[in-house]
N, C-alpha and C. Protein backbone atom coordinates (compact mmCIF):
# COMPACT_ATOMS: atom_id res chain seq x y z
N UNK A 1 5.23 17.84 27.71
CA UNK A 1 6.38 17.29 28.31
C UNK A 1 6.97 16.18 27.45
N UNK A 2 8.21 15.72 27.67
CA UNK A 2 8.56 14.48 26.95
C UNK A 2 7.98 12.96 27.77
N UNK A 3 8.10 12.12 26.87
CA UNK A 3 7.52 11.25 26.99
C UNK A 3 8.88 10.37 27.20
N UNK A 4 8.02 9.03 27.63
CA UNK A 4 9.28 7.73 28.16
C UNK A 4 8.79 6.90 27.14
N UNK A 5 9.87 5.69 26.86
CA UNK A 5 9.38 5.03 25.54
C UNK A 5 8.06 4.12 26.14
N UNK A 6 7.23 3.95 24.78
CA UNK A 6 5.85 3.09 24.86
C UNK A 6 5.71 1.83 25.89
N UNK A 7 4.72 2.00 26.71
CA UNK A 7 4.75 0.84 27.69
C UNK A 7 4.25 -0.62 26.94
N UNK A 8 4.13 -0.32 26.05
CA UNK A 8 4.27 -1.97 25.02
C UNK A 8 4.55 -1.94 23.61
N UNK A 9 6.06 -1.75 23.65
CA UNK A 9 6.42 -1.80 22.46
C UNK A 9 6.68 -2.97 21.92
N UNK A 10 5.98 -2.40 20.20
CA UNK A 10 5.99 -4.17 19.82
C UNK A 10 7.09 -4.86 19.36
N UNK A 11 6.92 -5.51 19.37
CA UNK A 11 7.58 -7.33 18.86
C UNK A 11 7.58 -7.53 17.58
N UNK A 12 8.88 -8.46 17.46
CA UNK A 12 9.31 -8.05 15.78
C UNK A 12 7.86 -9.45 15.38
N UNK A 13 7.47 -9.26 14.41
CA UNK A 13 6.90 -10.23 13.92
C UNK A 13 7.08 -11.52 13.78
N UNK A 14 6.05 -12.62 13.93
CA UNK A 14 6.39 -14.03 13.87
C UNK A 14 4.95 -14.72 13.55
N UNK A 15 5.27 -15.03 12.04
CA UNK A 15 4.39 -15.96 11.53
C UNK A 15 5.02 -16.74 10.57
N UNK A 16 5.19 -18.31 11.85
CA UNK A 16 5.74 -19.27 11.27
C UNK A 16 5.18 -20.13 10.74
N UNK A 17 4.05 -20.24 10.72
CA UNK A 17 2.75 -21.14 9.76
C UNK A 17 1.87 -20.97 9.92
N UNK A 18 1.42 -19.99 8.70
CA UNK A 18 0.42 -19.08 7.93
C UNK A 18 0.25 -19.28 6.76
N UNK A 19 -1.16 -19.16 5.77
CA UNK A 19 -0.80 -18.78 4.60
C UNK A 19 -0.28 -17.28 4.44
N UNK A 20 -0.25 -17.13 3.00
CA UNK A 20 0.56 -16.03 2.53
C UNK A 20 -0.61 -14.56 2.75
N UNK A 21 -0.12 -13.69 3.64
CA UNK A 21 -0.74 -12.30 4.12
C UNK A 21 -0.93 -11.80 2.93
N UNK A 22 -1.97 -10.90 2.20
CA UNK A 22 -2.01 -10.17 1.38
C UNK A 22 -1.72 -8.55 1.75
N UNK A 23 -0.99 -7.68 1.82
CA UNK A 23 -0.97 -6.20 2.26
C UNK A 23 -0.89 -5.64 0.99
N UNK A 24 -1.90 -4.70 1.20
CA UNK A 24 -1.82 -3.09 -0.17
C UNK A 24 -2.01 -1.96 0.84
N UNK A 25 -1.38 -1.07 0.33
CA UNK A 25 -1.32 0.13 0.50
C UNK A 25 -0.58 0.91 -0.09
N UNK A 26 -1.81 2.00 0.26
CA UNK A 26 -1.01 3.41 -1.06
C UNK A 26 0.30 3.74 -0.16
N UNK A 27 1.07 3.92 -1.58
CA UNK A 27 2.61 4.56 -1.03
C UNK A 27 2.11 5.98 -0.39
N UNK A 28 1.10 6.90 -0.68
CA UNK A 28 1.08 8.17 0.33
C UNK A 28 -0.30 7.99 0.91
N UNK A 29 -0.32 7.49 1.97
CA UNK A 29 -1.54 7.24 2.74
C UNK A 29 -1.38 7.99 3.36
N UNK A 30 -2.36 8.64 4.31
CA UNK A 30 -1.82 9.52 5.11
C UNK A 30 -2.54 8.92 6.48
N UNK A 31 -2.87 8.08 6.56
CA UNK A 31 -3.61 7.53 7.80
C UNK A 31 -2.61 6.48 8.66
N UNK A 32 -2.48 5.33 7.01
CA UNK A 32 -1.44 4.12 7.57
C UNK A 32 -0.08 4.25 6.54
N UNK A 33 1.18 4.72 7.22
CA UNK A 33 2.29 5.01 6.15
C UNK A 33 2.62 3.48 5.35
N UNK A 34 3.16 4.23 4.42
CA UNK A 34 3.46 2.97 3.75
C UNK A 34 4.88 2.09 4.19
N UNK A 35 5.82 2.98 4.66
CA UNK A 35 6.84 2.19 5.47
C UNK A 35 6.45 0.86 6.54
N UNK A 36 4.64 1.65 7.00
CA UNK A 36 4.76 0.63 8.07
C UNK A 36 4.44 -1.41 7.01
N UNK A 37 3.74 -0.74 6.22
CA UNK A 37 3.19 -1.91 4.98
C UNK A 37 4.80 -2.74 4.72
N UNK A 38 5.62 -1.77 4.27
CA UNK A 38 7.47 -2.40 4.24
C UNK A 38 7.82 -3.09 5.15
N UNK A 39 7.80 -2.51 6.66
CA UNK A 39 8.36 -3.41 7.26
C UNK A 39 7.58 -4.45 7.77
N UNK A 40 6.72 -4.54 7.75
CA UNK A 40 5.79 -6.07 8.06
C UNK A 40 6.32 -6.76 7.04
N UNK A 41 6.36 -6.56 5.70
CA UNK A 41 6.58 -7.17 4.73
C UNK A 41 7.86 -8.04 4.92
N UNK A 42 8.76 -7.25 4.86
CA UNK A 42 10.15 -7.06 5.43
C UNK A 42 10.38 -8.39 6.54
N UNK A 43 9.51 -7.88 7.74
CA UNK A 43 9.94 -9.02 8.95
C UNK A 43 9.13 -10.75 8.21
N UNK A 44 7.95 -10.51 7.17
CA UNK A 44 7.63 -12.04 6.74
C UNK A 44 7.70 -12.05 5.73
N UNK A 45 8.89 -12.22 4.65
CA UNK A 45 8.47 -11.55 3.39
C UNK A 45 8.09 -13.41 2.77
N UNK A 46 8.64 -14.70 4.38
CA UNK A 46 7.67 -15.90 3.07
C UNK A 46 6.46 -15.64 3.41
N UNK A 47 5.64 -14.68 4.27
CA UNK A 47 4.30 -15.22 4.46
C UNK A 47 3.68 -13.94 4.28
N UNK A 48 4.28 -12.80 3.21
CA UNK A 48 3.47 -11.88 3.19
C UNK A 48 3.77 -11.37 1.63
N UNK A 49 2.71 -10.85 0.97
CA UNK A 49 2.79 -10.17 -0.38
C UNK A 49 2.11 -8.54 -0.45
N UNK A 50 3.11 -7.89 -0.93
CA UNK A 50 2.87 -6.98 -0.71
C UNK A 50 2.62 -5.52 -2.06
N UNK A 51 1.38 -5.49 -2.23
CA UNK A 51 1.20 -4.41 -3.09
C UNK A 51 0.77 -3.63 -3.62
N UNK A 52 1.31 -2.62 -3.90
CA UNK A 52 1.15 -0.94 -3.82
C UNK A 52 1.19 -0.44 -4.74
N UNK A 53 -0.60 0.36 -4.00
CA UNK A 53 -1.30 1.23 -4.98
C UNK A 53 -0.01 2.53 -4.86
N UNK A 54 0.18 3.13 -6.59
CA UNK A 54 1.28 4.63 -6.49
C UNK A 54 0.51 5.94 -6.25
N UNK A 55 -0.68 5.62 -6.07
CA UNK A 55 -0.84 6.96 -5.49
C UNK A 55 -1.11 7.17 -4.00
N UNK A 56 -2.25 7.88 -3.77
CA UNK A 56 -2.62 8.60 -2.50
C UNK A 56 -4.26 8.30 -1.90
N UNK A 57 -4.26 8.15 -0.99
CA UNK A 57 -5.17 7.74 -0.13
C UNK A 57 -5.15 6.83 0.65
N UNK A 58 -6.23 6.19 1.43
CA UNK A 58 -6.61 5.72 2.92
C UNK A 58 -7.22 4.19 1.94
N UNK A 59 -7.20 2.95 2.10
CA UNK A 59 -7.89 2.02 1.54
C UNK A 59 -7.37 2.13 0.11
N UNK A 60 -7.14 0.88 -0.39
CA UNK A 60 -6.45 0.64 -2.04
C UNK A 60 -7.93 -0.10 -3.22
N UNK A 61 -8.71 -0.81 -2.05
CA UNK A 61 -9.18 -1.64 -2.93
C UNK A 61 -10.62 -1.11 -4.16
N UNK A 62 -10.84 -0.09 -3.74
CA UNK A 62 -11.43 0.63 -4.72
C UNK A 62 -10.67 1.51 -5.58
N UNK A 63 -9.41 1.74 -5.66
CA UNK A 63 -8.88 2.91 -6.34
C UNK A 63 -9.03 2.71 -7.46
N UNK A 64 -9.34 1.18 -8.35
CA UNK A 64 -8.50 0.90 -9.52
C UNK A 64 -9.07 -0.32 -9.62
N UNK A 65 -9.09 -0.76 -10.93
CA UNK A 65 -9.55 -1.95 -11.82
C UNK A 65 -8.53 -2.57 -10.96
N UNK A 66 -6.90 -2.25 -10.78
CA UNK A 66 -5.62 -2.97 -11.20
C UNK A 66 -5.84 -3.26 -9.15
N UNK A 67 -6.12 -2.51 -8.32
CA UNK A 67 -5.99 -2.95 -6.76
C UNK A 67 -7.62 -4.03 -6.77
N UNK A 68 -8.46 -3.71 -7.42
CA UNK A 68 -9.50 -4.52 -7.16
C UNK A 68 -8.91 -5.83 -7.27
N UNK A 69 -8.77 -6.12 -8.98
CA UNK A 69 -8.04 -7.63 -9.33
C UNK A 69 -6.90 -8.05 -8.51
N UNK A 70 -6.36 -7.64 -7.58
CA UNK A 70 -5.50 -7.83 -7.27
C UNK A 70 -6.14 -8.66 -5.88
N UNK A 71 -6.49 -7.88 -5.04
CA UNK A 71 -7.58 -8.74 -4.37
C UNK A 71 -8.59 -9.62 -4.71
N UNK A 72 -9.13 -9.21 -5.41
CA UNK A 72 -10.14 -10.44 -5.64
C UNK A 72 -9.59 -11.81 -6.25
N UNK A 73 -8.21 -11.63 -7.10
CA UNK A 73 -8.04 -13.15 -7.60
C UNK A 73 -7.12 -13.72 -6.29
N UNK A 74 -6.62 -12.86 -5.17
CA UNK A 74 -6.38 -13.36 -3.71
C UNK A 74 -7.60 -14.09 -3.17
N UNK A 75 -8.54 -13.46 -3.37
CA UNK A 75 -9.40 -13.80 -2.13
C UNK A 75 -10.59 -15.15 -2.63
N UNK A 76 -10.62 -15.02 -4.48
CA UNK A 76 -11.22 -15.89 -4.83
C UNK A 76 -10.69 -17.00 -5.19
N UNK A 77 -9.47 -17.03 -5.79
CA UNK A 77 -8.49 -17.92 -6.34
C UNK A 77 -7.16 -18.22 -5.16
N UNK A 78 -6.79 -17.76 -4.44
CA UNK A 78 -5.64 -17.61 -3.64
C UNK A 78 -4.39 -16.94 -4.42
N UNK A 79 -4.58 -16.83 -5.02
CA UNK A 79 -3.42 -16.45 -5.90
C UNK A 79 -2.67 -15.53 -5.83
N UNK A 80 -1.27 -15.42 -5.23
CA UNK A 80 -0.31 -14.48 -4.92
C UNK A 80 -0.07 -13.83 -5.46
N UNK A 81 0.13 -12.55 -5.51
CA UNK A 81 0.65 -11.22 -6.47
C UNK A 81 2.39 -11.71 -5.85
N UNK A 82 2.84 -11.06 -7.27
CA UNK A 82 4.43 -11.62 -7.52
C UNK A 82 5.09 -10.33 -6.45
N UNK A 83 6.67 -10.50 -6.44
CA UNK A 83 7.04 -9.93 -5.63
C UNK A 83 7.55 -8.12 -6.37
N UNK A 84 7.38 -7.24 -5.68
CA UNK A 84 7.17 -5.89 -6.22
C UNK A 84 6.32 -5.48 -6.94
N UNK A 85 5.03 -6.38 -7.01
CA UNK A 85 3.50 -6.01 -7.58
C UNK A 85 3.20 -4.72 -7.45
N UNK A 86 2.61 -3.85 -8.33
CA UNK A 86 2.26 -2.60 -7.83
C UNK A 86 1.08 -2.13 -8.79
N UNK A 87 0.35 -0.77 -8.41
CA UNK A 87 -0.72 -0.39 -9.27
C UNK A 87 -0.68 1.15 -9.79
N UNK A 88 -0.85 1.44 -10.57
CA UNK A 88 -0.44 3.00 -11.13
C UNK A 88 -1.54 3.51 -10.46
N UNK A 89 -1.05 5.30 -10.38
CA UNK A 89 -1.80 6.14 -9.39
C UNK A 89 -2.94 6.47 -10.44
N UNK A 90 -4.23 6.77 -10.36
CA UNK A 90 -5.41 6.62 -11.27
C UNK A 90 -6.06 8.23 -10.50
């Protein structure tokens, strides 16, 4: 049958003092799309960095020397990946 719209649809985003979100994801995920990675980005782009592995799969941070470093000098250093950061498909 058809459906009625979602009984909790969400809310545009709001993070007004945060540090800076780190998001990766592969542009063809097939689990979590990558549009949805855009528009989060999109609704915080001061409190979010965003960047994408070019290939395919579920999880970025093993794909690649280039998604590992990318996290780890986040998570050890804080250090922001610039804006349109990305990682070649491997």
């Amino acid at each position: 049958g058809v459906q009625g719209p979602p009984a909790n649809p969400p809310h545009r985003l709001r993070v007004p003092h945060a540090p800076t979100i780190l998001l990766m994801n592969s542009r063809y995920d097939p689990a979590t799309p990558y549009q949805w990675a855009l528009n989060l980005h999109r609704q915080a782009p001061a409190n979010t960095a965003l960047v994408t592995y070019e290939g395919a799969g579920h999880g970025v941070y093993t794909r690649s020397a280039c998604t590992r470093a990318f996290a780890d000098d986040y998570l050890l250093t804080r250090a922001v990946p610039r804006p349109g950061s990305s990682c070649p498909a491997v």
